[in-house]
Protein backbone atom coordinates (compact mmCIF):
# COMPACT_ATOMS: atom_id res chain seq x y z
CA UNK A 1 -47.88 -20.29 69.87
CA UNK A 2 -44.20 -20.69 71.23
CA UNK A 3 -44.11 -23.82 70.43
CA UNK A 4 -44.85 -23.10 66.48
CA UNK A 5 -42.16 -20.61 66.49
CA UNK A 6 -39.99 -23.06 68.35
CA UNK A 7 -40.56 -25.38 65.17
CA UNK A 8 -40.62 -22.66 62.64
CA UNK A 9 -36.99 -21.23 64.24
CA UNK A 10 -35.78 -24.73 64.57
CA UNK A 11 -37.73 -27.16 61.70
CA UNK A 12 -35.31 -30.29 62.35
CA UNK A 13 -34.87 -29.33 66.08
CA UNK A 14 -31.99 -27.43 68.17
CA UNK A 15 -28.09 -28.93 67.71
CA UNK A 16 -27.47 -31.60 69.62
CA UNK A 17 -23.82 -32.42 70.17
CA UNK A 18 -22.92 -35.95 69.64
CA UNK A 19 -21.44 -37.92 72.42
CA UNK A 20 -19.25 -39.60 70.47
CA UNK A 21 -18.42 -40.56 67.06
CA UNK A 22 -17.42 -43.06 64.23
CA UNK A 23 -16.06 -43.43 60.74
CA UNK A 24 -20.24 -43.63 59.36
CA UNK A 25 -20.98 -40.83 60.90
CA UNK A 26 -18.27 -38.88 59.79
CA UNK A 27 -19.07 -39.96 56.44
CA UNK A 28 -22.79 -39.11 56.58
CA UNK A 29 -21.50 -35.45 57.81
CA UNK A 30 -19.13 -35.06 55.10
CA UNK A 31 -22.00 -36.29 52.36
CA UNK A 32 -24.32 -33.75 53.93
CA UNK A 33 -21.56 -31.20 53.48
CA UNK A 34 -21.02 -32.30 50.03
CA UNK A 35 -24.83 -32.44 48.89
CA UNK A 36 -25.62 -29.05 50.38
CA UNK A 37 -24.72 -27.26 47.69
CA UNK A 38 -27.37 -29.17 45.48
CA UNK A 39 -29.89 -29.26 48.27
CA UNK A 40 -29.84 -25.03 47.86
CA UNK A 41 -30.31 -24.63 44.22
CA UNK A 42 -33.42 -27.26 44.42
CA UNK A 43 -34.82 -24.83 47.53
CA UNK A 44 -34.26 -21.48 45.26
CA UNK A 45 -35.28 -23.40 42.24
CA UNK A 46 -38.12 -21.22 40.17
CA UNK A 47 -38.45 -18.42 43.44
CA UNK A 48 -39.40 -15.04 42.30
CA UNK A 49 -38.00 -11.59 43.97
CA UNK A 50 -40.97 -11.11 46.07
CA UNK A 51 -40.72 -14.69 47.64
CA UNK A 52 -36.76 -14.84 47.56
CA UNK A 53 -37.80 -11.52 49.86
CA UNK A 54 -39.92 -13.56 52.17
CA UNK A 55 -38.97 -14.00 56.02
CA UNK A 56 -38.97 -18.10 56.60
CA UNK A 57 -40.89 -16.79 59.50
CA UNK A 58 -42.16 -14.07 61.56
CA UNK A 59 -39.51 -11.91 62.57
CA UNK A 60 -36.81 -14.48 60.85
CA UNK A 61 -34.61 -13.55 57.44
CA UNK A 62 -35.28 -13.69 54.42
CA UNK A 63 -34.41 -16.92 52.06
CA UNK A 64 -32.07 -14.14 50.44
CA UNK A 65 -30.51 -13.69 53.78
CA UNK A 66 -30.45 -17.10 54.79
CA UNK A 67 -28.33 -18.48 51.84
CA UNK A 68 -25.82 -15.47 52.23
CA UNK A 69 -25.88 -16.55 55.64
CA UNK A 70 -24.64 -19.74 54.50
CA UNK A 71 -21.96 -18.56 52.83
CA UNK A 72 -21.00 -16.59 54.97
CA UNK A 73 -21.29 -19.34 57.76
CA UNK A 74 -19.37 -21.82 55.70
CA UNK A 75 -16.48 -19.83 54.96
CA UNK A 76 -15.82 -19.68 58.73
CA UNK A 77 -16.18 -22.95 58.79
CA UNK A 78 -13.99 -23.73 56.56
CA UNK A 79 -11.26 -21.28 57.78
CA UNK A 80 -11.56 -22.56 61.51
CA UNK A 81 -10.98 -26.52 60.15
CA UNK A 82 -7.96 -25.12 58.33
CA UNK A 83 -6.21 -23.32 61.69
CA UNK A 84 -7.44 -26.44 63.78
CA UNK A 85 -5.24 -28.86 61.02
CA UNK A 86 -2.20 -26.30 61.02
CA UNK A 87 -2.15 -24.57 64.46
CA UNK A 88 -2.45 -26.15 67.94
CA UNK A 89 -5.74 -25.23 69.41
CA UNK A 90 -6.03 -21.69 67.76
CA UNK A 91 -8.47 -19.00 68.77
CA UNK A 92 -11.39 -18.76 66.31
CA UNK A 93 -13.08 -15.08 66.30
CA UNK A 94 -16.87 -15.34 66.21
CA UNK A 95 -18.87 -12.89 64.57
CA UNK A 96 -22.37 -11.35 64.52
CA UNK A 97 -23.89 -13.22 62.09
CA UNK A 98 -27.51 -11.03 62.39
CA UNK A 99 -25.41 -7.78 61.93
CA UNK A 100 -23.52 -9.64 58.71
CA UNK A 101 -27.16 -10.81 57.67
CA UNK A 102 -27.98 -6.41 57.35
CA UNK A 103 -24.76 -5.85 55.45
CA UNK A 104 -25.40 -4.24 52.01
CA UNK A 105 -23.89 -7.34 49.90
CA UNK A 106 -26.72 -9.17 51.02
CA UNK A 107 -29.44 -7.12 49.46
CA UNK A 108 -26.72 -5.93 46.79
CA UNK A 109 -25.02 -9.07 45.60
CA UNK A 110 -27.21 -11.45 43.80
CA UNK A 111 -27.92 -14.95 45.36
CA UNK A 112 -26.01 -16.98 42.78
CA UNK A 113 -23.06 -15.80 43.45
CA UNK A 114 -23.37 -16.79 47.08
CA UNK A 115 -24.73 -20.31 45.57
CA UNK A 116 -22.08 -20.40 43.72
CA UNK A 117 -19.82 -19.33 46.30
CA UNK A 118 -21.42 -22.25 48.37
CA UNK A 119 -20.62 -24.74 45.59
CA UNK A 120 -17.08 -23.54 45.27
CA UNK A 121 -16.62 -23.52 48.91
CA UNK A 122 -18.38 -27.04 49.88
CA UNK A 123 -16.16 -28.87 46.80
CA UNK A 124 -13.19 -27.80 48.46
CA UNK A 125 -14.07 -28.33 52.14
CA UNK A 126 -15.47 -31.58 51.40
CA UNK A 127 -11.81 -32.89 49.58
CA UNK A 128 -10.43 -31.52 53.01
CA UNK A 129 -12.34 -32.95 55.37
CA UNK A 130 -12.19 -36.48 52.88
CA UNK A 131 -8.23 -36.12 53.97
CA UNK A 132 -8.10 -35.39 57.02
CA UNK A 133 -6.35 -38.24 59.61
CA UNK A 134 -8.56 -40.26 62.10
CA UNK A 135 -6.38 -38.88 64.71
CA UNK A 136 -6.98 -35.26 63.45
CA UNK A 137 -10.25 -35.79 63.92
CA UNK A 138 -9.25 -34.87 67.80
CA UNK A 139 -7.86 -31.72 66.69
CA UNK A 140 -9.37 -28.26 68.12
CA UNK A 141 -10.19 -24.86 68.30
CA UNK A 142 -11.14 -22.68 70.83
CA UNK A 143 -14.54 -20.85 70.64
CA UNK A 144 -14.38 -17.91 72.96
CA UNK A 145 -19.01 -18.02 73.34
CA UNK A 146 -18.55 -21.38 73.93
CA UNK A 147 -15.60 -21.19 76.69
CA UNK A 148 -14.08 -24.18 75.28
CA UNK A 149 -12.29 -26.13 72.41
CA UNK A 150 -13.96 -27.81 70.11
CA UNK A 151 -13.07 -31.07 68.13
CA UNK A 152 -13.22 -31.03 64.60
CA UNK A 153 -15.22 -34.49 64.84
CA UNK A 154 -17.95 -32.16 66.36
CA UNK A 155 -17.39 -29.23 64.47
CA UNK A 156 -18.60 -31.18 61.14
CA UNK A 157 -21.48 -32.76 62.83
CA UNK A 158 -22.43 -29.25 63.79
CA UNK A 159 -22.09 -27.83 60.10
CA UNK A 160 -23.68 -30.77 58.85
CA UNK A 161 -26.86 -29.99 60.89
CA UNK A 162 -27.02 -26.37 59.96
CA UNK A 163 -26.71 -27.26 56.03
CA UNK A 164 -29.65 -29.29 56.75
CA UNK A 165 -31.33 -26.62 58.87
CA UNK A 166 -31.34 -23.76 56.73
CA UNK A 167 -32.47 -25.51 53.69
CA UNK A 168 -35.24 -27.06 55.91
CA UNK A 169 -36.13 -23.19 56.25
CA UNK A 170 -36.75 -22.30 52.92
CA UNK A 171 -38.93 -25.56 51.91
CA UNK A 172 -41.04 -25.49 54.89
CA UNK A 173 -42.07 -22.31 53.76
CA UNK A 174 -42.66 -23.13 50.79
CA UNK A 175 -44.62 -25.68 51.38
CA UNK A 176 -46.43 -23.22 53.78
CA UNK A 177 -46.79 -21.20 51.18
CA UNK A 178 -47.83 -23.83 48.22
CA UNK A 179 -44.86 -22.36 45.75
């Protein structure tokens, strides 16, 4: 039984960091980042309220909460690339993203705008990151949960995998759920 929450938590398995990295892989990160957007409206495609209210799993958010999640995610993303390229090493502040996920602009707001928020927000991140130097790839910030700085190299792989992640989320279940 753990182990199908394990899957259901985690459908294309936990983040793992990459030792190392190259100019594909950067590229394959930065197309992930770019498709996302499209990827979403395909997994929302033709959902009802009731099912756009359905938990991914037991226990887990809703596919209402998970794209606001998203956005929410994304802009910090986005934000903590843009002090890494302009400051030396700055201080990111994580957040709570379960309390965020309770907020009332998540039940309030209606997805699209977060989908188009996400669509918006990918376009420009993705012209960024297209720009950024090879040696700015080495850039950093400094994640206080973590206890350490992280590259930006590792920073997209990581946001690459969670696009991927999430939307794996909503079409597992409904697959699970034949919509």
């Amino acid at each position: 039984m753990e182990e199908h929450l394990e899957q259901l938590a985690y459908p294309i398995g936990r983040f793992q960091t990459p030792s190392t990295y190259d100019e594909a892989l950067l590229q394959q990160w930065i197309s992930k980042i770019e498709a996302a957007p499209e990827w979403y409206d395909h997994a929302i495609e033709n959902l009802d309220e009731a099912q756009l209210q359905t938990p991914y799993r037991p226990g887990g958010w809703t596919i209402v909460q998970v794209v606001h999640h998203l956005a929410d995610s994304h802009m910090n993303g986005y934000t903590r690339f843009k002090l890494a390229l302009t400051e030396q090493s700055p201080v990111i502040k994580p957040y709570n993203e379960a309390l965020w996920a309770e907020l009332p602009d998540v039940q309030a707001v209606p997805l699209n705008v977060s989908i188009t928020l996400v669509h918006a927000l990918h376009r420009r991140w993705a012209v960024l990151l297209r720009g950024i130097k090879p040696e700015d790839w080495e850039r950093t910030y400094f994640h206080p949960e973590a206890g350490r700085a992280i590259p930006l190299w590792e920073s997209l792989a990581s946001y690459a995998w969670h696009c991927k992640h999430h939307f794996e989320h909503i079409m597992r279940l409904r697959e699970r759920m034949g919509w």
